[in-house]
PDB file of N, CA and C in Angstrom:
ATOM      1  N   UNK A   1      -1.870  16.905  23.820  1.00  0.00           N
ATOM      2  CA  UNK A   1      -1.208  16.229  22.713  1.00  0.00           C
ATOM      3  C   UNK A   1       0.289  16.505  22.787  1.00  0.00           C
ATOM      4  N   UNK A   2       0.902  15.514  22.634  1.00  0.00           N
ATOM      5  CA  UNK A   2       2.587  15.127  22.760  1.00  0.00           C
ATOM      6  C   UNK A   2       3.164  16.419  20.941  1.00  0.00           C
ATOM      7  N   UNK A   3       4.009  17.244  21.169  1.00  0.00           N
ATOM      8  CA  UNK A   3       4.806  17.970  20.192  1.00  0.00           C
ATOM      9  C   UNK A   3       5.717  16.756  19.301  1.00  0.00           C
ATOM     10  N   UNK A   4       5.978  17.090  18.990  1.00  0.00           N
ATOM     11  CA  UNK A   4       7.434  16.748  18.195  1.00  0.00           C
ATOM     12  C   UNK A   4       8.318  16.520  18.550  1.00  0.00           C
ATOM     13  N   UNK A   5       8.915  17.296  19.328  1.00  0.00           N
ATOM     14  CA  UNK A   5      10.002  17.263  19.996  1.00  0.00           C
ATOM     15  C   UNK A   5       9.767  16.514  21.654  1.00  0.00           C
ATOM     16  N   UNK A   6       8.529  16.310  22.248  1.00  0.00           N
ATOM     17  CA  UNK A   6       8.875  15.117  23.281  1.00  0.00           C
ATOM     18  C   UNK A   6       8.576  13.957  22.167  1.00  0.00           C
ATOM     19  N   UNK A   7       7.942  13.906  21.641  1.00  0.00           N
ATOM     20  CA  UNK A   7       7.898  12.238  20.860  1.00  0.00           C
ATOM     21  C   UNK A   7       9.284  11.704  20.652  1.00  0.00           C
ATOM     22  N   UNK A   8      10.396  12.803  20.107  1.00  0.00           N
ATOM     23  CA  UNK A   8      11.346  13.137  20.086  1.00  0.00           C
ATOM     24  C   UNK A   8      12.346  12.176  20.947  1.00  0.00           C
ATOM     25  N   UNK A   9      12.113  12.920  21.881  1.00  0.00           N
ATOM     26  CA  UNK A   9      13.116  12.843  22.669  1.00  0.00           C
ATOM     27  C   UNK A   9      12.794  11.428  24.214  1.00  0.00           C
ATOM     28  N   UNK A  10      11.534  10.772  24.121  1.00  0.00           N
ATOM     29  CA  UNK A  10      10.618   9.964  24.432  1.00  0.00           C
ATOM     30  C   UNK A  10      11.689   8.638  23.460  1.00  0.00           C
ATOM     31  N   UNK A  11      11.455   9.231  22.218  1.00  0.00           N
ATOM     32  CA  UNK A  11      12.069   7.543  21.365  1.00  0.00           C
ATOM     33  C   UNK A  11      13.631   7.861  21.723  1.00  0.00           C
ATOM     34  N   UNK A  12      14.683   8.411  21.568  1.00  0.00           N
ATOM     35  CA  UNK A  12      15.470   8.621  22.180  1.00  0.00           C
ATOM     36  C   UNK A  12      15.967   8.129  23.441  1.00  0.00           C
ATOM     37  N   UNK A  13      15.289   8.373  24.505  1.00  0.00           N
ATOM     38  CA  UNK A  13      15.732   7.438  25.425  1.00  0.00           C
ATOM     39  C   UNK A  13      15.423   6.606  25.661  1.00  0.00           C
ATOM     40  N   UNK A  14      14.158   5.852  24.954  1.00  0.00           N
ATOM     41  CA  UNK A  14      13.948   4.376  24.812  1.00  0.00           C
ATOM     42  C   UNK A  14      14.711   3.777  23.804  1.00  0.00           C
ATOM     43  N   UNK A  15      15.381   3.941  22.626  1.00  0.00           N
ATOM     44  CA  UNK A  15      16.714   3.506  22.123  1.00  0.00           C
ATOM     45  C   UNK A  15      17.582   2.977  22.567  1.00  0.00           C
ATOM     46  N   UNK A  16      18.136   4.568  23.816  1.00  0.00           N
ATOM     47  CA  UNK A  16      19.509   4.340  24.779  1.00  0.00           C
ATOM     48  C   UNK A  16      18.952   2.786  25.593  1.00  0.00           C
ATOM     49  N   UNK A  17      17.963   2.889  25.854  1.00  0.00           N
ATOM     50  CA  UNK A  17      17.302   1.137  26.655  1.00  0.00           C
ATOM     51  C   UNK A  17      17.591   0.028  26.675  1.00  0.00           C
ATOM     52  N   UNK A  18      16.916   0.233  24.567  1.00  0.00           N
ATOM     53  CA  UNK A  18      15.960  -0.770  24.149  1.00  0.00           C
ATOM     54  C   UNK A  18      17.046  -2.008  23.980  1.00  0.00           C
ATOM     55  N   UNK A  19      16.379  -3.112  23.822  1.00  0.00           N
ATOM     56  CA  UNK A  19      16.937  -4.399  23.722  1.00  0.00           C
ATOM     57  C   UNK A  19      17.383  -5.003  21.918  1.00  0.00           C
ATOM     58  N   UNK A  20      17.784  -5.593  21.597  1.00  0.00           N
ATOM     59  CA  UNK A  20      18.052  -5.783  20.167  1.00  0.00           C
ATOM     60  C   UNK A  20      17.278  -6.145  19.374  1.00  0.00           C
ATOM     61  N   UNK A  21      16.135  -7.060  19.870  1.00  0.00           N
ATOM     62  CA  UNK A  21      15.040  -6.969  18.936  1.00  0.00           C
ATOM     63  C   UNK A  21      14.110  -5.583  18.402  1.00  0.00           C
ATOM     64  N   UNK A  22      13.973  -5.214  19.953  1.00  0.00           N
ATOM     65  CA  UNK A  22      13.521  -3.328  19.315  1.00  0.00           C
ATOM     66  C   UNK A  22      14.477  -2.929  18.752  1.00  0.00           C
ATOM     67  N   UNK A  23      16.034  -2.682  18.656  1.00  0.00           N
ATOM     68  CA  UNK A  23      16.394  -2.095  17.745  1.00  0.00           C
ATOM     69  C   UNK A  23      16.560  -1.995  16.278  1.00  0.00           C
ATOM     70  N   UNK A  24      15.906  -3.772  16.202  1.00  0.00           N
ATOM     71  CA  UNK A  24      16.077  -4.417  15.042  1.00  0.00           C
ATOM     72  C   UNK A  24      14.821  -3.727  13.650  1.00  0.00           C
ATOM     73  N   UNK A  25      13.724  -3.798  15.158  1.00  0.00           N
ATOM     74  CA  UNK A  25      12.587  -3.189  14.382  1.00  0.00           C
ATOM     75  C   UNK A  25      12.665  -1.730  14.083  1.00  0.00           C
ATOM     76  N   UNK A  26      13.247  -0.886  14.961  1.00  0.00           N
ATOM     77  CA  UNK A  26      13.188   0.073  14.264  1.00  0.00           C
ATOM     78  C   UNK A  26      13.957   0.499  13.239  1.00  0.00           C
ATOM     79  N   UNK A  27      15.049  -0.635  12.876  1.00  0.00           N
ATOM     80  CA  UNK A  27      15.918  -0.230  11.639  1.00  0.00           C
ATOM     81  C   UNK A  27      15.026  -0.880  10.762  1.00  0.00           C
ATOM     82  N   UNK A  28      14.185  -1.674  10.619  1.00  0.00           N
ATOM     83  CA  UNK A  28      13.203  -2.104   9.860  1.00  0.00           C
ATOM     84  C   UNK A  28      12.545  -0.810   9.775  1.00  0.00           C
ATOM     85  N   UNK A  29      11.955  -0.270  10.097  1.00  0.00           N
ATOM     86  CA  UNK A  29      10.982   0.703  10.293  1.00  0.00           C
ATOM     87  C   UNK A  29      11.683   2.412   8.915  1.00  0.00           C
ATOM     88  N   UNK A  30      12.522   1.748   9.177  1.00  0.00           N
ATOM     89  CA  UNK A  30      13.562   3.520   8.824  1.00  0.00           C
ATOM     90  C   UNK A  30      14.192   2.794   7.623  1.00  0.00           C
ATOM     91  N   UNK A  31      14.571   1.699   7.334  1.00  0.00           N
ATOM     92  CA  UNK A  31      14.549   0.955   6.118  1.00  0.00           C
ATOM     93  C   UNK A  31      13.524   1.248   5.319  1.00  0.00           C
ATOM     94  N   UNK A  32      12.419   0.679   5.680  1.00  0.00           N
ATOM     95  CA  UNK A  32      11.198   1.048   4.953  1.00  0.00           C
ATOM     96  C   UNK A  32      10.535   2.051   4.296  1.00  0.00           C
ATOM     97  N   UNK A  33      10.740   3.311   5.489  1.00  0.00           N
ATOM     98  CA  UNK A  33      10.555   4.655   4.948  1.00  0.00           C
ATOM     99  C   UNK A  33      12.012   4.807   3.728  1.00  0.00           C
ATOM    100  N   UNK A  34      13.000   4.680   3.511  1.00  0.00           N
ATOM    101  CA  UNK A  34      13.643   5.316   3.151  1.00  0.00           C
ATOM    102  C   UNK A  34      13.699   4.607   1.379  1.00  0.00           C
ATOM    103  N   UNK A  35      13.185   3.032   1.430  1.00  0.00           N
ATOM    104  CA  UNK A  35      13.000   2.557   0.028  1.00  0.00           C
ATOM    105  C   UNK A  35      11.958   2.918  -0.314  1.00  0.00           C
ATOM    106  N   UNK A  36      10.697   3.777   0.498  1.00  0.00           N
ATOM    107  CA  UNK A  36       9.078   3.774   0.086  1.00  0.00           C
ATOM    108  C   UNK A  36       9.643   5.321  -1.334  1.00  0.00           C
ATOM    109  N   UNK A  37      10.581   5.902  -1.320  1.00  0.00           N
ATOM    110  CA  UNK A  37      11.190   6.846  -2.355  1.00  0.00           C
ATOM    111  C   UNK A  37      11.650   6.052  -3.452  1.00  0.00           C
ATOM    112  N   UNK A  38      12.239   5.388  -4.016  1.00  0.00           N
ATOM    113  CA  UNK A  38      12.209   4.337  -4.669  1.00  0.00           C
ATOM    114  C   UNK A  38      11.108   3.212  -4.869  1.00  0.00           C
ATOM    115  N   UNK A  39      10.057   3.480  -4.441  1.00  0.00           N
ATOM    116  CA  UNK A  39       8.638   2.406  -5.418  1.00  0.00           C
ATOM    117  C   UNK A  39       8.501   3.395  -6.890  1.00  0.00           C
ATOM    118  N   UNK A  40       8.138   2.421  -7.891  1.00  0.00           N
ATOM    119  CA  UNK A  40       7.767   3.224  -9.366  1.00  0.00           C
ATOM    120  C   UNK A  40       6.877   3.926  -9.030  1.00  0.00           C
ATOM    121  N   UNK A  41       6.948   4.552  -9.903  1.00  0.00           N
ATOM    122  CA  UNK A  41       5.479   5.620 -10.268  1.00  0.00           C
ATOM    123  C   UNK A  41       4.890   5.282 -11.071  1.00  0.00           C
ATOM    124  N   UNK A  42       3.408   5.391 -10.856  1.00  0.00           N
ATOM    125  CA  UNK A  42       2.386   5.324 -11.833  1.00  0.00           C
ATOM    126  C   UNK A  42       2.079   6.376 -13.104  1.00  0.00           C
ATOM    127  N   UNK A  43       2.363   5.865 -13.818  1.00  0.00           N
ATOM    128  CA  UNK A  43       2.457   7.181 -15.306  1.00  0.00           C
ATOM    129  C   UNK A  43       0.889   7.576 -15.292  1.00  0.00           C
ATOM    130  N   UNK A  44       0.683   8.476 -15.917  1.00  0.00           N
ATOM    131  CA  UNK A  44      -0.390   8.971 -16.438  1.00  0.00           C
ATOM    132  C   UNK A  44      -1.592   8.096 -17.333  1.00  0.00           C
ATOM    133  N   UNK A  45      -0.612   7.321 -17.913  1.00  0.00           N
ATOM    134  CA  UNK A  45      -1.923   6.865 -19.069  1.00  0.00           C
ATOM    135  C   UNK A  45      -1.934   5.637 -18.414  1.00  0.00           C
ATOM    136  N   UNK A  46      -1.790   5.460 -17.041  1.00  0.00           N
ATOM    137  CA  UNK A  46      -2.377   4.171 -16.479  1.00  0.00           C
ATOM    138  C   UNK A  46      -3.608   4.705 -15.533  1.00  0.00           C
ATOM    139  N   UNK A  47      -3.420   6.312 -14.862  1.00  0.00           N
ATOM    140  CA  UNK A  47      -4.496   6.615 -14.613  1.00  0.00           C
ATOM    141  C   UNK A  47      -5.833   6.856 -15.295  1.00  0.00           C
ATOM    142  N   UNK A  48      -5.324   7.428 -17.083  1.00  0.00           N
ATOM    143  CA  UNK A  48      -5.987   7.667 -17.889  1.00  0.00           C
ATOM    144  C   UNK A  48      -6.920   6.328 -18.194  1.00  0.00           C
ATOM    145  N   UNK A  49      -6.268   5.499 -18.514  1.00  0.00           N
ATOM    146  CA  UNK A  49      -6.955   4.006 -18.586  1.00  0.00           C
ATOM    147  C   UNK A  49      -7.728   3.179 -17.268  1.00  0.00           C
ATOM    148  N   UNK A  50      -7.265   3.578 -16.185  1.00  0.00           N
ATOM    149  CA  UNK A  50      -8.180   3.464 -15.331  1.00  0.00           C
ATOM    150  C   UNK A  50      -9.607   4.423 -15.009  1.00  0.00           C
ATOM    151  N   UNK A  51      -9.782   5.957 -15.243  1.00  0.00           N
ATOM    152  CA  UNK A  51     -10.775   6.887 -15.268  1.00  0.00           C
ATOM    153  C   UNK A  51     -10.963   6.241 -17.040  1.00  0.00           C
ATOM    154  N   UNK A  52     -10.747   5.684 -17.627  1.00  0.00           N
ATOM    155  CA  UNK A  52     -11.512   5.581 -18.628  1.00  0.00           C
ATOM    156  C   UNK A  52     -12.625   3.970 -18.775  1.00  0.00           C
ATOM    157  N   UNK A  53     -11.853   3.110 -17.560  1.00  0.00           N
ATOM    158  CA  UNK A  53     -12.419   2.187 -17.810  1.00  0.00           C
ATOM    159  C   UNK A  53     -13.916   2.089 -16.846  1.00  0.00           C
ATOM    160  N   UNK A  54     -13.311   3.075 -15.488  1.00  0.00           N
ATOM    161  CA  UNK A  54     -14.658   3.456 -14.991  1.00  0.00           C
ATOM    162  C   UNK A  54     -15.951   3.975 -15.392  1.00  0.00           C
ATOM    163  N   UNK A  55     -15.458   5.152 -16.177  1.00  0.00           N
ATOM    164  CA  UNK A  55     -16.437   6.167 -17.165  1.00  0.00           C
ATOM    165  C   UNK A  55     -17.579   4.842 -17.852  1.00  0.00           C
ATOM    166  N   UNK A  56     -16.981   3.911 -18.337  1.00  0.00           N
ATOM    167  CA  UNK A  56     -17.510   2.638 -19.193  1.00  0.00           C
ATOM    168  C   UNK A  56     -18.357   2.292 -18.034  1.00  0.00           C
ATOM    169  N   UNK A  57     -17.712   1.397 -17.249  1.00  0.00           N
ATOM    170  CA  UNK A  57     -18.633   1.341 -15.723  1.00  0.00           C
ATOM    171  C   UNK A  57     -19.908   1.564 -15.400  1.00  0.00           C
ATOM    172  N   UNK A  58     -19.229   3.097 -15.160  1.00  0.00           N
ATOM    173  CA  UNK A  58     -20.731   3.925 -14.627  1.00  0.00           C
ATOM    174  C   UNK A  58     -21.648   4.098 -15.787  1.00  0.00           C
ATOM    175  N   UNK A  59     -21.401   3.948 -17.095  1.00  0.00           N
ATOM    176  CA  UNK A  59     -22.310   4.760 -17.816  1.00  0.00           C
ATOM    177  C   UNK A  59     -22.993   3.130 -18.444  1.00  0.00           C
ATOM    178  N   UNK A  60     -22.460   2.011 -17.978  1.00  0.00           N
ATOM    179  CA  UNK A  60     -23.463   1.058 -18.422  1.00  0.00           C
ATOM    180  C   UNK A  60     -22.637  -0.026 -19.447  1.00  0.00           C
ATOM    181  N   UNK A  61     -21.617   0.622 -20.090  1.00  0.00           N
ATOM    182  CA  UNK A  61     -20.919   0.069 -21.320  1.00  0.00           C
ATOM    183  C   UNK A  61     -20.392  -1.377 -21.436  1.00  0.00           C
ATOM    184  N   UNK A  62     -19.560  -1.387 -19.838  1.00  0.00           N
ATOM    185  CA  UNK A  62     -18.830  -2.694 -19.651  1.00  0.00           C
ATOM    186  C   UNK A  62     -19.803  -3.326 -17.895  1.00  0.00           C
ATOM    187  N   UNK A  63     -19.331  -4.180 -17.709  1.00  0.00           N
ATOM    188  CA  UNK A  63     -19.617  -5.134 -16.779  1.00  0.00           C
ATOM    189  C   UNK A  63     -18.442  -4.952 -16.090  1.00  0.00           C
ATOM    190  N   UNK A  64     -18.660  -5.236 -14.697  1.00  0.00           N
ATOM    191  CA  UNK A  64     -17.566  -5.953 -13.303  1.00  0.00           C
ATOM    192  C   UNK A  64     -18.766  -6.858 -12.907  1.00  0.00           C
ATOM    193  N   UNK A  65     -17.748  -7.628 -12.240  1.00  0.00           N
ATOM    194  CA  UNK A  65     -17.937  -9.318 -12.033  1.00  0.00           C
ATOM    195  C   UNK A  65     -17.605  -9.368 -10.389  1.00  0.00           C
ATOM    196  N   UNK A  66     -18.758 -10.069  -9.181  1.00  0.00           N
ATOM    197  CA  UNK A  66     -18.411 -10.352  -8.299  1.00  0.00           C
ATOM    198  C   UNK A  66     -17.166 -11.383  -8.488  1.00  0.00           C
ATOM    199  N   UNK A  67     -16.032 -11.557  -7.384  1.00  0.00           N
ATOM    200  CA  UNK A  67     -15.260 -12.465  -7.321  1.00  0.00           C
ATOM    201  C   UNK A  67     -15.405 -14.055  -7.061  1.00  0.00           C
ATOM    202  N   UNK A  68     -17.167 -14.164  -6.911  1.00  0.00           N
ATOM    203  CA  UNK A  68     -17.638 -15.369  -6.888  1.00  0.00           C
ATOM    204  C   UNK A  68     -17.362 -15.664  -8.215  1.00  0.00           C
ATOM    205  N   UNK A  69     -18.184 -14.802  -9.138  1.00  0.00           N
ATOM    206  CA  UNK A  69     -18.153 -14.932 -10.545  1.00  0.00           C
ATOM    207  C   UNK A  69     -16.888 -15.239 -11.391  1.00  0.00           C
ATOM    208  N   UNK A  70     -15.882 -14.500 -10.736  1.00  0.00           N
ATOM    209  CA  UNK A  70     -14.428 -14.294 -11.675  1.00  0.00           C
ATOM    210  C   UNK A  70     -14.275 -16.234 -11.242  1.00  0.00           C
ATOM    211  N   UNK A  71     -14.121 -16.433 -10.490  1.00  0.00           N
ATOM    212  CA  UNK A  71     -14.069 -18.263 -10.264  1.00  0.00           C
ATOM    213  C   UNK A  71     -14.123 -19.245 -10.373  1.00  0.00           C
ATOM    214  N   UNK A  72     -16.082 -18.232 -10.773  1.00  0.00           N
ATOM    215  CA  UNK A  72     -16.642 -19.876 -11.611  1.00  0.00           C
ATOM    216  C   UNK A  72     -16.248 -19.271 -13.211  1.00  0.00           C
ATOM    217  N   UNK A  73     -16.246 -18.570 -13.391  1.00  0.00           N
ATOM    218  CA  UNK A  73     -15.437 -18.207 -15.010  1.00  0.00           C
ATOM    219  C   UNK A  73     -13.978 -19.237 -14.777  1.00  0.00           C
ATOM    220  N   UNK A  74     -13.558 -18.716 -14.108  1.00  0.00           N
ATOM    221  CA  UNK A  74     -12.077 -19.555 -14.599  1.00  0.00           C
ATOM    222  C   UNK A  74     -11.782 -20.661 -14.422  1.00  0.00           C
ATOM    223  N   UNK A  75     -12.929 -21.369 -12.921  1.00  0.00           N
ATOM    224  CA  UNK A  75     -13.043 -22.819 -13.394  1.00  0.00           C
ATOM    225  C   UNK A  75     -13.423 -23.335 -14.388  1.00  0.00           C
ATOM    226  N   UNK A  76     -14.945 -22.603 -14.985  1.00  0.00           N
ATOM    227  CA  UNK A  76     -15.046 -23.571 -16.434  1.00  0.00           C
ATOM    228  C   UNK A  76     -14.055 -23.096 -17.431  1.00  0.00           C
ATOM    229  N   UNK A  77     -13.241 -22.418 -17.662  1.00  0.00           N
ATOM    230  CA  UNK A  77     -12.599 -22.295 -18.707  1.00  0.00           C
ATOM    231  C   UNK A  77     -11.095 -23.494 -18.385  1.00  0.00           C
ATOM    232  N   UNK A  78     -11.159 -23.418 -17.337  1.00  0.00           N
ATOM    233  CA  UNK A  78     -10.471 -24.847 -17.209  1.00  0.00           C
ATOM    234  C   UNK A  78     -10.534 -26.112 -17.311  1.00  0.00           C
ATOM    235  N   UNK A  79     -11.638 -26.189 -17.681  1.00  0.00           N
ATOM    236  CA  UNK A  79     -12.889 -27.735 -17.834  1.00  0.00           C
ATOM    237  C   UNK A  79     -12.521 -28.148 -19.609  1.00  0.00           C
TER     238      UNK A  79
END
């Protein structure tokens, strides 16, 4: 298994190489990582409301609906 430091140094001199479309992608690539710190966060009482809507779920309370189903629901409610 390849360390760190040849992976390293492996992308490195394929850089010094690479052509402009690879370079393009990897500024895509390092773009990406660096806005994935900036996505929102999920608060708490959206997890809370999700483990609560399961609990319902499993214990019988509420219904889920194949996505066949969600379909023909919203076609006839369009009728």
């Amino acid at each position: 298994m390849e360390s760190t430091v040849d992976i390293r140094k492996q992308i490195h001199e394929f850089i010094d190489i690479a052509d402009e479309r690879i370079l393009r992608i990897f500024k895509g690539i390092i773009e990406a990582e660096e806005q994935e710190d900036n996505y929102p966060t999920i608060s708490d009482w959206h997890y809370d409301e999700i483990n609560e809507r399961r609990e319902k779920y499993l214990s019988g309370e509420s219904k889920s609906y194949t996505w066949e189903e969600v379909k023909e629901k919203a076609k006839s409610a369009l009728k």
